[in-house]
PDB file of N, CA and C in Angstrom:
ATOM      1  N   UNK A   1      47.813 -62.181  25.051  1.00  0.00           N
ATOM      2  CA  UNK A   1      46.600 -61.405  25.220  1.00  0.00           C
ATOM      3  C   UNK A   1      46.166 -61.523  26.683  1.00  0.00           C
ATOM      4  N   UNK A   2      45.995 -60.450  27.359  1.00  0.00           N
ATOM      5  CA  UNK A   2      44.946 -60.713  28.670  1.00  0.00           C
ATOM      6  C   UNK A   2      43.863 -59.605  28.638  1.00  0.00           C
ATOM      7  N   UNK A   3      43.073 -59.606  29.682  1.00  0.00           N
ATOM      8  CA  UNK A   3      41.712 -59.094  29.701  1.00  0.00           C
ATOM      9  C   UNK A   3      41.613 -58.499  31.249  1.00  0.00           C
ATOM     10  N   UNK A   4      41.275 -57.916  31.464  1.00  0.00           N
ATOM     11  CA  UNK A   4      40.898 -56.932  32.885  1.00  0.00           C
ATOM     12  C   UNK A   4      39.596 -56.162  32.854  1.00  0.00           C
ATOM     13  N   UNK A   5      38.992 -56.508  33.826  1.00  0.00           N
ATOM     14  CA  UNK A   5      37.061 -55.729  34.082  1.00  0.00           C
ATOM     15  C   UNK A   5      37.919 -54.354  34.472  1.00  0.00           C
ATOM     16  N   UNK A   6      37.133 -53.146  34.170  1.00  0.00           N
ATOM     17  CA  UNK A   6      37.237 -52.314  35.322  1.00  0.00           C
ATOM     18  C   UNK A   6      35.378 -52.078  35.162  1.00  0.00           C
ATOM     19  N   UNK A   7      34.901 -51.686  36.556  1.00  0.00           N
ATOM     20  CA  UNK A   7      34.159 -51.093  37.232  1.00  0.00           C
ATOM     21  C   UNK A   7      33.775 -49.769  37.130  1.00  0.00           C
ATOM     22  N   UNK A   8      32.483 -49.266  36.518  1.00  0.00           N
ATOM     23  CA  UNK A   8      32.643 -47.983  36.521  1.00  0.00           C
ATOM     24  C   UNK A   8      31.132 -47.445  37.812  1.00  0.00           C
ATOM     25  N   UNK A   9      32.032 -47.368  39.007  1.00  0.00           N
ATOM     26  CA  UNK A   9      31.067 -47.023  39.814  1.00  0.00           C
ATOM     27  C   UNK A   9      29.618 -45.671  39.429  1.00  0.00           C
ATOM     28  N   UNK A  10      28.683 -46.066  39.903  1.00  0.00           N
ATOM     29  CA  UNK A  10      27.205 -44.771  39.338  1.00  0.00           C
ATOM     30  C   UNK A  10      27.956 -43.789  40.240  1.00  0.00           C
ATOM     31  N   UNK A  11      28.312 -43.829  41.581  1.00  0.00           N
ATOM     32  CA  UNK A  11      28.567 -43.274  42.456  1.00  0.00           C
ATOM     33  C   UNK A  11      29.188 -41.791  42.155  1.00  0.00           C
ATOM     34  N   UNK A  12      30.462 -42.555  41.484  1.00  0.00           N
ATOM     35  CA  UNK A  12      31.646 -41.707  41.366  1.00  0.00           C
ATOM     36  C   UNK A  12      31.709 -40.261  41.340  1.00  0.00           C
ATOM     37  N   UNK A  13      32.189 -39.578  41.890  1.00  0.00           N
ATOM     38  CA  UNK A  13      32.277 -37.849  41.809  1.00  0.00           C
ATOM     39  C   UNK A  13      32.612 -37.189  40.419  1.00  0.00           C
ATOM     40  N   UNK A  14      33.013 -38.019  39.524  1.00  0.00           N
ATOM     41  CA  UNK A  14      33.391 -37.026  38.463  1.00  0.00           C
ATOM     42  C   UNK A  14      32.173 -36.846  37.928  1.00  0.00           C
ATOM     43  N   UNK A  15      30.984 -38.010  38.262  1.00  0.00           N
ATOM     44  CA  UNK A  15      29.390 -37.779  37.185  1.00  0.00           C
ATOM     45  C   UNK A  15      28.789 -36.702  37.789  1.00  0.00           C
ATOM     46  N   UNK A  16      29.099 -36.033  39.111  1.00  0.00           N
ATOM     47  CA  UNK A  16      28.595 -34.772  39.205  1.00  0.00           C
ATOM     48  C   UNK A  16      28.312 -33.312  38.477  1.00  0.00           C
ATOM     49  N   UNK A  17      29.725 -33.403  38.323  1.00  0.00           N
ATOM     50  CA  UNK A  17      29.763 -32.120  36.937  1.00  0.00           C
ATOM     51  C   UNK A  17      29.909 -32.871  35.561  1.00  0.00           C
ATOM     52  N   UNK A  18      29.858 -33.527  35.148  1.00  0.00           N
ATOM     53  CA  UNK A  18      30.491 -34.158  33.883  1.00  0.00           C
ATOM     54  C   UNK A  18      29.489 -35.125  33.561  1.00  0.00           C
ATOM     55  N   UNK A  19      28.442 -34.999  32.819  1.00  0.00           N
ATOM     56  CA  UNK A  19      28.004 -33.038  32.833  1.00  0.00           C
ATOM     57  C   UNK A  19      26.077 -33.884  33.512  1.00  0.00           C
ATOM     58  N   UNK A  20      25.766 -32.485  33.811  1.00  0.00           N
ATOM     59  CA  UNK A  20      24.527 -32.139  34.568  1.00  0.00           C
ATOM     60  C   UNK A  20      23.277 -33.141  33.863  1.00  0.00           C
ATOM     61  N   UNK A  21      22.640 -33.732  34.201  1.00  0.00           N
ATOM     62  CA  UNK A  21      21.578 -34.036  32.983  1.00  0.00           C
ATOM     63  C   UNK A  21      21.706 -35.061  32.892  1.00  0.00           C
ATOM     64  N   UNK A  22      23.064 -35.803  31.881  1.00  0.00           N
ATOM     65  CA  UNK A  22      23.885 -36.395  30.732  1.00  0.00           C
ATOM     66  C   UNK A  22      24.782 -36.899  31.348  1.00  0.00           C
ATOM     67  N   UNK A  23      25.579 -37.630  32.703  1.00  0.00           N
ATOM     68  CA  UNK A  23      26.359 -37.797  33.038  1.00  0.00           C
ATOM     69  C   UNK A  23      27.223 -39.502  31.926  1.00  0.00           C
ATOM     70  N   UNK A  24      28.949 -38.471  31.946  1.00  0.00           N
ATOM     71  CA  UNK A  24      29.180 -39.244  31.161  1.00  0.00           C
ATOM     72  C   UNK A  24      31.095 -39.134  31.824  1.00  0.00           C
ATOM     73  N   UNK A  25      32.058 -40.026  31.743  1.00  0.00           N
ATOM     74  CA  UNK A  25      33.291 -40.534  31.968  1.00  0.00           C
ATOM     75  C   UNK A  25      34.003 -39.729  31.476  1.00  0.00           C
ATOM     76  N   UNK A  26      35.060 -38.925  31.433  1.00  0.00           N
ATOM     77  CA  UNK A  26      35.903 -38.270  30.780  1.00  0.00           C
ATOM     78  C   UNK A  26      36.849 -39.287  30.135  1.00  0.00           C
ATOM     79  N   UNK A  27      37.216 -38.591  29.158  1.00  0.00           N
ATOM     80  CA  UNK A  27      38.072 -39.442  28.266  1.00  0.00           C
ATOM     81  C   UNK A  27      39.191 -39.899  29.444  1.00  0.00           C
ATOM     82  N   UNK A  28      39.791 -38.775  29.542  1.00  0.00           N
ATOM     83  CA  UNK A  28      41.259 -39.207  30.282  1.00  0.00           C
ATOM     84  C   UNK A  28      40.877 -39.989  31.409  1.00  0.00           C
ATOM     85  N   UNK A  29      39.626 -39.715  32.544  1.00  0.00           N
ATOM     86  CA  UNK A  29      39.631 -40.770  33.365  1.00  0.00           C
ATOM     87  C   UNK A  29      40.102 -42.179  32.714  1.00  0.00           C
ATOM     88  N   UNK A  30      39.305 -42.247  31.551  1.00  0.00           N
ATOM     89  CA  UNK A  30      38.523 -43.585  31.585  1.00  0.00           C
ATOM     90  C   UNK A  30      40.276 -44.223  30.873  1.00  0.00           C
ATOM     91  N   UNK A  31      41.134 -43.668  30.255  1.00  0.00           N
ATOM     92  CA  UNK A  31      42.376 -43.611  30.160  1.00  0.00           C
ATOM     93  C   UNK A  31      43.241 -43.813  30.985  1.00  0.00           C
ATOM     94  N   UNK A  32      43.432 -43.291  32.027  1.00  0.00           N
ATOM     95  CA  UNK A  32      44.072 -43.601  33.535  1.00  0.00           C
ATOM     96  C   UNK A  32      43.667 -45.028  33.697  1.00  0.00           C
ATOM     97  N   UNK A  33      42.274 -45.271  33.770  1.00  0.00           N
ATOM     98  CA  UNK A  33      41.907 -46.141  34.022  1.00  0.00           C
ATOM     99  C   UNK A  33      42.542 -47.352  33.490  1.00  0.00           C
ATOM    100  N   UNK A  34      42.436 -47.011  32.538  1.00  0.00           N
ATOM    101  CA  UNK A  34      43.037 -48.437  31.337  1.00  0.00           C
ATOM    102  C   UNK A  34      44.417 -48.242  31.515  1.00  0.00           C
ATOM    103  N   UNK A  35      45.425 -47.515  31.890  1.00  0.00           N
ATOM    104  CA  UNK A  35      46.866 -47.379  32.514  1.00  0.00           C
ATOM    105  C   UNK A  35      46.784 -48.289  33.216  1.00  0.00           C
ATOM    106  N   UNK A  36      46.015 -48.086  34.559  1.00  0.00           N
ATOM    107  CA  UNK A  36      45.908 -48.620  35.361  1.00  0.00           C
ATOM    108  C   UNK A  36      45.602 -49.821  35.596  1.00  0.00           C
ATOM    109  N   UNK A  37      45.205 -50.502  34.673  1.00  0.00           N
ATOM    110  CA  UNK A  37      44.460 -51.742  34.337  1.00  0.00           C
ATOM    111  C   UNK A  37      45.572 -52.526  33.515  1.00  0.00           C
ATOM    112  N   UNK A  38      46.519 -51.875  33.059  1.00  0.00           N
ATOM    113  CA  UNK A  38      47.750 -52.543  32.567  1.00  0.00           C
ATOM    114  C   UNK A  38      48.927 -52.731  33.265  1.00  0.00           C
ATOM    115  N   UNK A  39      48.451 -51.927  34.369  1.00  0.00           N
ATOM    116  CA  UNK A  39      50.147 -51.858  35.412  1.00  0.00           C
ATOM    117  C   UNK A  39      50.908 -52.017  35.321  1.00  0.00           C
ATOM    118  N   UNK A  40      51.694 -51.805  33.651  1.00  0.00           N
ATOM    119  CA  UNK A  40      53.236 -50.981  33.911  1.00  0.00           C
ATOM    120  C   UNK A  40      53.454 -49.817  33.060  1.00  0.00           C
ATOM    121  N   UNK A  41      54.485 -49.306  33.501  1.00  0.00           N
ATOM    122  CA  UNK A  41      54.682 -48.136  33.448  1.00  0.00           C
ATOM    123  C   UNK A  41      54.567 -48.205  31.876  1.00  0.00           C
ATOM    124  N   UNK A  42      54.267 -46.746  30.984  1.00  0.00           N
ATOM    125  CA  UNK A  42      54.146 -46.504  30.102  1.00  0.00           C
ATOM    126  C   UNK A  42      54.970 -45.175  29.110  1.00  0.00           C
ATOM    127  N   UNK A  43      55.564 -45.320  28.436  1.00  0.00           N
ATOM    128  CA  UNK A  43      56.208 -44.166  28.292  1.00  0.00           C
ATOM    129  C   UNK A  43      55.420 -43.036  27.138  1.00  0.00           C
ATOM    130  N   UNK A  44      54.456 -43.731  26.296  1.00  0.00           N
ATOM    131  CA  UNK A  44      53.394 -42.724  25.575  1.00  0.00           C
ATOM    132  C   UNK A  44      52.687 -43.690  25.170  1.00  0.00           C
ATOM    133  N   UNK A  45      51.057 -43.189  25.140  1.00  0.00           N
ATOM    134  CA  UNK A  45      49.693 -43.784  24.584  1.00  0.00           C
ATOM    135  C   UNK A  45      50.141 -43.247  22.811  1.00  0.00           C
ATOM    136  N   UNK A  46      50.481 -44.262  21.909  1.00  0.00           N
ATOM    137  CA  UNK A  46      50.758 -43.663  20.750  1.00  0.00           C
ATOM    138  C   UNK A  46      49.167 -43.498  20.158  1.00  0.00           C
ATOM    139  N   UNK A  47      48.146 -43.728  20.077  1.00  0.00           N
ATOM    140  CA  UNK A  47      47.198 -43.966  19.479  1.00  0.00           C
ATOM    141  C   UNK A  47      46.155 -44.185  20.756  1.00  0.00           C
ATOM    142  N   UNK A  48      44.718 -42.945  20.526  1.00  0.00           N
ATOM    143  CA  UNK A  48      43.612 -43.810  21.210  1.00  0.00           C
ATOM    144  C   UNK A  48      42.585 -42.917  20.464  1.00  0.00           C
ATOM    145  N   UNK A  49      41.166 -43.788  19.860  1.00  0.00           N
ATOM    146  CA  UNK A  49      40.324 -43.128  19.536  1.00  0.00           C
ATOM    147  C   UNK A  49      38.935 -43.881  20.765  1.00  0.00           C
ATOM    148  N   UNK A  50      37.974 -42.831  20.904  1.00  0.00           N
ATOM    149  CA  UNK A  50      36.635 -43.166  21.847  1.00  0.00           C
ATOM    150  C   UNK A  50      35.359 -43.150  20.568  1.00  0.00           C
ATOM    151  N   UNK A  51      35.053 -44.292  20.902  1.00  0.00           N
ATOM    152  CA  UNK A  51      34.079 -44.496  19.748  1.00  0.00           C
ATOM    153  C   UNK A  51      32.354 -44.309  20.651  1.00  0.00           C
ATOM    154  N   UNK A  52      32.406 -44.949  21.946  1.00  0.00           N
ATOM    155  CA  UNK A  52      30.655 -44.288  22.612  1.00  0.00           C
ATOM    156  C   UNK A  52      31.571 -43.794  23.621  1.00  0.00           C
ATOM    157  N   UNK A  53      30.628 -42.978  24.355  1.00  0.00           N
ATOM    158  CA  UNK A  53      30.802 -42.911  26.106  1.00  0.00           C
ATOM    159  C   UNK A  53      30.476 -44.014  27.236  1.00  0.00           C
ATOM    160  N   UNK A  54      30.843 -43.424  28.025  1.00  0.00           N
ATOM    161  CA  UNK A  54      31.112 -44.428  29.163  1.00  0.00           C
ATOM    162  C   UNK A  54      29.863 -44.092  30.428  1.00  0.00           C
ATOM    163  N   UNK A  55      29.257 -44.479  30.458  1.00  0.00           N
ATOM    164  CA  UNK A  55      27.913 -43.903  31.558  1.00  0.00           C
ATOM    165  C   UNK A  55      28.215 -44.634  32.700  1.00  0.00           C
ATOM    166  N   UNK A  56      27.177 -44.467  33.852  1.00  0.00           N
ATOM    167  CA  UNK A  56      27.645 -44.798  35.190  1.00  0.00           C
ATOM    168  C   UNK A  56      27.197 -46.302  35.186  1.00  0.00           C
ATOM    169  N   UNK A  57      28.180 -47.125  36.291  1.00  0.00           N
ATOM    170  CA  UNK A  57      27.535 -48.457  36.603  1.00  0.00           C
ATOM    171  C   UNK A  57      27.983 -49.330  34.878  1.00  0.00           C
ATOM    172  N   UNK A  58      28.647 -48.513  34.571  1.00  0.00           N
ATOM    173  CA  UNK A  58      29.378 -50.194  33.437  1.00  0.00           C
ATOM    174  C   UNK A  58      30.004 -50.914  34.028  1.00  0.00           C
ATOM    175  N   UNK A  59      30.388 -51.845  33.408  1.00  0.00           N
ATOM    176  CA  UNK A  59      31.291 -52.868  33.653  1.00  0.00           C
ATOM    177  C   UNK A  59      32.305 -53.466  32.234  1.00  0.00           C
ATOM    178  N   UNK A  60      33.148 -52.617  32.347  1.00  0.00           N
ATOM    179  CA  UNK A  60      34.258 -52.701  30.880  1.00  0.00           C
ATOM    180  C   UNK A  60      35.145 -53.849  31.122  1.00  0.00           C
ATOM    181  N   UNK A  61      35.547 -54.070  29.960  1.00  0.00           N
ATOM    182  CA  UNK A  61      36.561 -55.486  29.504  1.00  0.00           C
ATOM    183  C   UNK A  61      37.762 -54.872  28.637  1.00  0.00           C
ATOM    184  N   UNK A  62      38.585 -54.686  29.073  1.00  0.00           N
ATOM    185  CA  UNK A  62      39.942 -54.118  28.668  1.00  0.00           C
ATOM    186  C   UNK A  62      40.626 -55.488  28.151  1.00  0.00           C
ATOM    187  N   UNK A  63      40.739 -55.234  26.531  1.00  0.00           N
ATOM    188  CA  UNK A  63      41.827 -56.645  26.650  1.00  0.00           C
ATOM    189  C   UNK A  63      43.089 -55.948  25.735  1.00  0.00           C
ATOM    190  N   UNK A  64      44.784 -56.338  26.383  1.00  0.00           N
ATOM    191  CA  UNK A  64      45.515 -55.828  25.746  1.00  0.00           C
ATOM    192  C   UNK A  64      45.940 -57.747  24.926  1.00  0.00           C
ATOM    193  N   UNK A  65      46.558 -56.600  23.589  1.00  0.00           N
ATOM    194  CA  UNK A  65      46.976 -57.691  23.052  1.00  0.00           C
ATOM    195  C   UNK A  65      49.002 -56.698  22.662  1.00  0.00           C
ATOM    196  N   UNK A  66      49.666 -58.198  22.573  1.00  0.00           N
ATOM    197  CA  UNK A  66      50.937 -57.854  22.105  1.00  0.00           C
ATOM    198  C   UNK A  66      51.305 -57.033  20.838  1.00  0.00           C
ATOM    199  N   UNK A  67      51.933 -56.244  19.899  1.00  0.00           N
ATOM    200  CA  UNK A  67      52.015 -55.651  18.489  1.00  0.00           C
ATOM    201  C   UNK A  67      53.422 -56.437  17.995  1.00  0.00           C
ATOM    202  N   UNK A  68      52.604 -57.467  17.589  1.00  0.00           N
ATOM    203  CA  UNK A  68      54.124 -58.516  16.875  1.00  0.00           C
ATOM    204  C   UNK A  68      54.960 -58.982  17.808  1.00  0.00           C
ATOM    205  N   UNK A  69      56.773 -58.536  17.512  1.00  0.00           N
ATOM    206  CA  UNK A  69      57.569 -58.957  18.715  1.00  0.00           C
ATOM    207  C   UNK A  69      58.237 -57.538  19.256  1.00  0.00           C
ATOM    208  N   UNK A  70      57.460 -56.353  18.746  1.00  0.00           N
ATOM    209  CA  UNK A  70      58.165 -55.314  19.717  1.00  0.00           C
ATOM    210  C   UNK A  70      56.992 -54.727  20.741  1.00  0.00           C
ATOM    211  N   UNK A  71      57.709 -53.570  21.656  1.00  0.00           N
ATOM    212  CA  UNK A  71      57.236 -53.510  22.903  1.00  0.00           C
ATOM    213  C   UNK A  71      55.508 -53.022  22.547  1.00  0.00           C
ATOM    214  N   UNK A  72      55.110 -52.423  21.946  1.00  0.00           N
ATOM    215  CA  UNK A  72      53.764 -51.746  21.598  1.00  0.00           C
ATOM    216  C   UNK A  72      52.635 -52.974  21.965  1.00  0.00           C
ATOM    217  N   UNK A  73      51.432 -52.249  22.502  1.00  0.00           N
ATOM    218  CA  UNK A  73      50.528 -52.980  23.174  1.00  0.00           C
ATOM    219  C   UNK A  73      49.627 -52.930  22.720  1.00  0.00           C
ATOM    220  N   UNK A  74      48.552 -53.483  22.490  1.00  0.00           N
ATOM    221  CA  UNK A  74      46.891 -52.385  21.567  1.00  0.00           C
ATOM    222  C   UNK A  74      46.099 -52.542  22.572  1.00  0.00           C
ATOM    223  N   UNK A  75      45.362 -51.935  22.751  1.00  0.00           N
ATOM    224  CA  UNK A  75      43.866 -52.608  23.697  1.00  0.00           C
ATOM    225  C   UNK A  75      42.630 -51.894  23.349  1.00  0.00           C
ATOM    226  N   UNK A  76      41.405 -52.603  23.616  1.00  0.00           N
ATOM    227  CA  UNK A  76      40.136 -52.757  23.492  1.00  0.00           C
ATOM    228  C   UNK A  76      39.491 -52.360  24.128  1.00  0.00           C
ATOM    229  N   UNK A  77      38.438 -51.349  24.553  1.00  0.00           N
ATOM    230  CA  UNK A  77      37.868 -51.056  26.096  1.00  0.00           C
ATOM    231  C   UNK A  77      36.207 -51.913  25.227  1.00  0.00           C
ATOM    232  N   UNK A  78      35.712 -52.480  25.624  1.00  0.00           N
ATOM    233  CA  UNK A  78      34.331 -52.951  25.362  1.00  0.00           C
ATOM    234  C   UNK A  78      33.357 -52.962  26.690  1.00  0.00           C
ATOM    235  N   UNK A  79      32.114 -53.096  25.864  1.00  0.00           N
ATOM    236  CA  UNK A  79      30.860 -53.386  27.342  1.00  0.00           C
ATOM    237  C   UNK A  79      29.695 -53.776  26.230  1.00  0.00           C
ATOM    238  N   UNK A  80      29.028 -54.851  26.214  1.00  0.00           N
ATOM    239  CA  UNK A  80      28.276 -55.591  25.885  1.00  0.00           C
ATOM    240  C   UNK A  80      28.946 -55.724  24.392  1.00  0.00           C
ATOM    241  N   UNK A  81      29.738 -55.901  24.403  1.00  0.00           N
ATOM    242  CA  UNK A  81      30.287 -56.632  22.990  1.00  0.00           C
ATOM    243  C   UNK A  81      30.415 -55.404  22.061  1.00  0.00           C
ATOM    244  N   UNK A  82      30.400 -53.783  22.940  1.00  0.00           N
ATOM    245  CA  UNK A  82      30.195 -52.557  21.669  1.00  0.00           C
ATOM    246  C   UNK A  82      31.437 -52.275  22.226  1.00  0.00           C
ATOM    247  N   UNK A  83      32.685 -51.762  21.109  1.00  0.00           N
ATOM    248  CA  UNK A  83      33.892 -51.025  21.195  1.00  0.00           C
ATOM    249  C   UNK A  83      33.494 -49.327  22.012  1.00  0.00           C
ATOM    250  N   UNK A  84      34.112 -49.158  23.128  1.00  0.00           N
ATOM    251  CA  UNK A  84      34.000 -48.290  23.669  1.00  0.00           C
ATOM    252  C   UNK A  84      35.484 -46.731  22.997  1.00  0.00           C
ATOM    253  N   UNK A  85      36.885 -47.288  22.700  1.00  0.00           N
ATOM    254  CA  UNK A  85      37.560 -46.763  22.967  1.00  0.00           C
ATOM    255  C   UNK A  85      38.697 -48.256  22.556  1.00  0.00           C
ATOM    256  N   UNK A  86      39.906 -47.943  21.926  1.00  0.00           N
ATOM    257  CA  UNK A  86      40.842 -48.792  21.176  1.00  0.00           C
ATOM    258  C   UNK A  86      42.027 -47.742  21.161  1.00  0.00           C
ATOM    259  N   UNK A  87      43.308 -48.424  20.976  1.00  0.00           N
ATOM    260  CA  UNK A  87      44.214 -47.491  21.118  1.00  0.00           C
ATOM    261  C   UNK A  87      45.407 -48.345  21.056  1.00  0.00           C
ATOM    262  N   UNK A  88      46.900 -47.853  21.271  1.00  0.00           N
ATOM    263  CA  UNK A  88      47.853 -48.835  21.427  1.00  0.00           C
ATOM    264  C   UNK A  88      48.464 -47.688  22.610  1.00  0.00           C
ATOM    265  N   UNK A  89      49.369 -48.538  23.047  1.00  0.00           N
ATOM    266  CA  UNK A  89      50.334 -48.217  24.204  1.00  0.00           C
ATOM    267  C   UNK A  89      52.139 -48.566  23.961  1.00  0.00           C
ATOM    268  N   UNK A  90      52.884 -47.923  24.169  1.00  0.00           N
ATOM    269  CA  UNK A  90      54.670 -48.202  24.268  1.00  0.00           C
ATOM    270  C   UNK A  90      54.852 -48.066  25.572  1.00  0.00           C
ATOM    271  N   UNK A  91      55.272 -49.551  25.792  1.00  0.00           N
ATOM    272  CA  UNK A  91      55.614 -49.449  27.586  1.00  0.00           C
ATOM    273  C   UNK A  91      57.103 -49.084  27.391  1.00  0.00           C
ATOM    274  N   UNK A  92      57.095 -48.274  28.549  1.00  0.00           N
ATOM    275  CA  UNK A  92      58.700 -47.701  29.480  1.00  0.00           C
ATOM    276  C   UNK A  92      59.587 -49.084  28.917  1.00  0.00           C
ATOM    277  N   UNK A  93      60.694 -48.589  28.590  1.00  0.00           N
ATOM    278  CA  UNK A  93      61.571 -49.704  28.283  1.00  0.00           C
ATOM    279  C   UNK A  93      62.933 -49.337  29.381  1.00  0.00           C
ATOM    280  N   UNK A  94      63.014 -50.282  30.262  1.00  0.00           N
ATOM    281  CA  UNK A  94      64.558 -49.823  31.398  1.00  0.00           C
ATOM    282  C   UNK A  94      65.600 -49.784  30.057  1.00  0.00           C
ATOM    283  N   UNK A  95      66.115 -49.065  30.949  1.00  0.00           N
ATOM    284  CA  UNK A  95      67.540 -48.896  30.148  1.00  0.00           C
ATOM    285  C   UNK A  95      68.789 -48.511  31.042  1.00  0.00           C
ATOM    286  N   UNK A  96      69.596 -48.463  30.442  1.00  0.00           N
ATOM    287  CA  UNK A  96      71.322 -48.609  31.202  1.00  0.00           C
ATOM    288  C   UNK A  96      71.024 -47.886  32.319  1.00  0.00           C
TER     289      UNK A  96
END
């Protein structure tokens, strides 16, 4: 199991349009994000559901955990102890 913060700057340009009023994270950012927060390559997100949104100035806790003894990953996006977004991952496997 490990755990990774990401940062969700107020700043950021996507809360401009997305959306007016109501500013809120796009799914797929916040997805990249959590790619990114796992740093390796991935060959498909088999599974992700978003349970709240993501507003400006969070501070998320990504924790992946292993799926038994094959390659599949699960992870957790949280912020104050509320499930943001859960999902599993199949990392890139090298081959010949």
């Amino acid at each position: 199991m490990r755990t990774e913060r990401i940062d969700i700057p107020a700043a950021h340009p996507v809360f401009a349009g997305h959306f007016p009023g109501r500013p809120l994270l796009p799914g797929s950012l916040l997805l990249d994000l959590i790619l990114e927060a796992w740093g390796t390559p991935v060959a498909r997100v088999a599974s992700v559901k978003f349970h709240r949104p993501v507003l400006p100035g969070m501070a998320l806790s990504v924790t992946f955990t292993p799926v038994g003894e094959g390659p599949a990953v699960r992870f957790r996006c949280e912020c104050g102890g509320e499930t943001l977004c859960a999902g599993t991952l199949l990392p890139h496997l090298a081959g010949p």
